[in-house]
Protein backbone atom coordinates (compact mmCIF):
# COMPACT_ATOMS: atom_id res chain seq x y z
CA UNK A 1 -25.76 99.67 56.82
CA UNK A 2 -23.36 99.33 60.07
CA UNK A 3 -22.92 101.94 62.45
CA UNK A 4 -20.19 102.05 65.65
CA UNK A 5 -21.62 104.11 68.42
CA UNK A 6 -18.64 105.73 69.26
CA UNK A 7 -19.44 108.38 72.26
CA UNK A 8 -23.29 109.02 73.67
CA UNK A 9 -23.23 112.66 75.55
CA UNK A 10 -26.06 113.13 78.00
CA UNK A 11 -27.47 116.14 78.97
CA UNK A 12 -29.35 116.78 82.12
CA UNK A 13 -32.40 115.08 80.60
CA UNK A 14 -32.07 111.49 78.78
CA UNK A 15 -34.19 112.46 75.83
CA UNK A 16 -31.88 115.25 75.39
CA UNK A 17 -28.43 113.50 74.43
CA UNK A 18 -25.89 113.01 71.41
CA UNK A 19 -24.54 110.24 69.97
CA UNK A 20 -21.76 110.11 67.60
CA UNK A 21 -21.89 107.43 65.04
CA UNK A 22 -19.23 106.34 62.68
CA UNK A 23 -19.90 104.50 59.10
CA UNK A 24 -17.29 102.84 57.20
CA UNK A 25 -18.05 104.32 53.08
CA UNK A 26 -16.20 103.19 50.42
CA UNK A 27 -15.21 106.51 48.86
CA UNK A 28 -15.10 108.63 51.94
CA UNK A 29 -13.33 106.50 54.35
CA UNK A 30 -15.10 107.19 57.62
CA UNK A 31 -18.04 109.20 57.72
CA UNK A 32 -19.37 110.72 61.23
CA UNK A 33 -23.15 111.64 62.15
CA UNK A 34 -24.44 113.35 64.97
CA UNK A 35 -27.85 112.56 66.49
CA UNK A 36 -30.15 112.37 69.55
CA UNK A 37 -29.09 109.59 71.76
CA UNK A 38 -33.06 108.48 72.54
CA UNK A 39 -33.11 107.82 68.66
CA UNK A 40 -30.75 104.50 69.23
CA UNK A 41 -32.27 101.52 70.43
CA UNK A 42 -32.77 100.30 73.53
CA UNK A 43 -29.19 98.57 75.18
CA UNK A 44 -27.46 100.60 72.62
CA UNK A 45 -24.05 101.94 74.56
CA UNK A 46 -20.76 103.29 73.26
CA UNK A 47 -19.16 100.13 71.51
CA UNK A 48 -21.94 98.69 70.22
CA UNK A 49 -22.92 98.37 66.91
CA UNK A 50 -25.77 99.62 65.37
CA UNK A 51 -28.29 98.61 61.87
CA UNK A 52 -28.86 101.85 59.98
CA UNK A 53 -31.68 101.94 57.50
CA UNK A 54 -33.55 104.82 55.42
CA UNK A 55 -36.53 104.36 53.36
CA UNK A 56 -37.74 106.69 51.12
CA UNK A 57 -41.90 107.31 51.75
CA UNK A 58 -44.76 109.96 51.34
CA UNK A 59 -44.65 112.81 53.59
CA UNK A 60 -46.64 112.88 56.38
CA UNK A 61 -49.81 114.05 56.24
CA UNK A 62 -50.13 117.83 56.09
CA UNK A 63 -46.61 118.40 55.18
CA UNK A 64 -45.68 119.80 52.00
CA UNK A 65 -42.29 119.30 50.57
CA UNK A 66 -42.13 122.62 48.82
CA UNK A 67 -43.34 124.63 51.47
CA UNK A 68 -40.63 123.02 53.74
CA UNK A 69 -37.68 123.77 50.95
CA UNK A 70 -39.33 127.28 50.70
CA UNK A 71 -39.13 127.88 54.64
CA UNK A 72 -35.34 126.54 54.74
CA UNK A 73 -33.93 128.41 52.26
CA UNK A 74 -35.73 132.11 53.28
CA UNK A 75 -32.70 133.16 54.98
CA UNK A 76 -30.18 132.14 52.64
CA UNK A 77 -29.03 135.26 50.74
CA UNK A 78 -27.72 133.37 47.60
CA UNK A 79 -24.15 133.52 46.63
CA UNK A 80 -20.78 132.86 47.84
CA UNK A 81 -20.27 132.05 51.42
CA UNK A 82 -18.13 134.11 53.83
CA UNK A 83 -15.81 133.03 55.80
């Protein structure tokens, strides 16, 4: 999958940045994602193009799946949200 980096924000430290990339998806037009800016690869500007790709794998040693889904949803109240 494509991706246009369309803005990198840096903070005070490099590691610490945004970029905004946009994906062109067949049923939802164009989709925007937000995520750290060291995560692109190296040359990577705004304008470029990037190769997106997501494999599905274990987890990681040590980490348990339901634990994690457990921790994320303790807050969450249940019910409608409020606006």
């Amino acid at each position: 999958m494509s991706a246009f980096v369309d803005h990198i924000e840096w903070s005070s430290e490099r590691d610490r940045g945004r970029a905004r990339l946009l994906v062109r998806d067949s049923a939802q037009g164009i989709v925007e994602g937000s995520f750290p800016a060291a995560w692109l690869p190296e040359g990577a500007r705004e304008g470029t193009w990037v190769k997106l790709q997501i494999q599905l794998i274990d987890p990681p040693p040590g980490e348990d799946p339901t634990d994690l889904r457990r921790s994320l949803g303790e807050g969450d109240p249940g019910g409608d949200i409020r606006l």
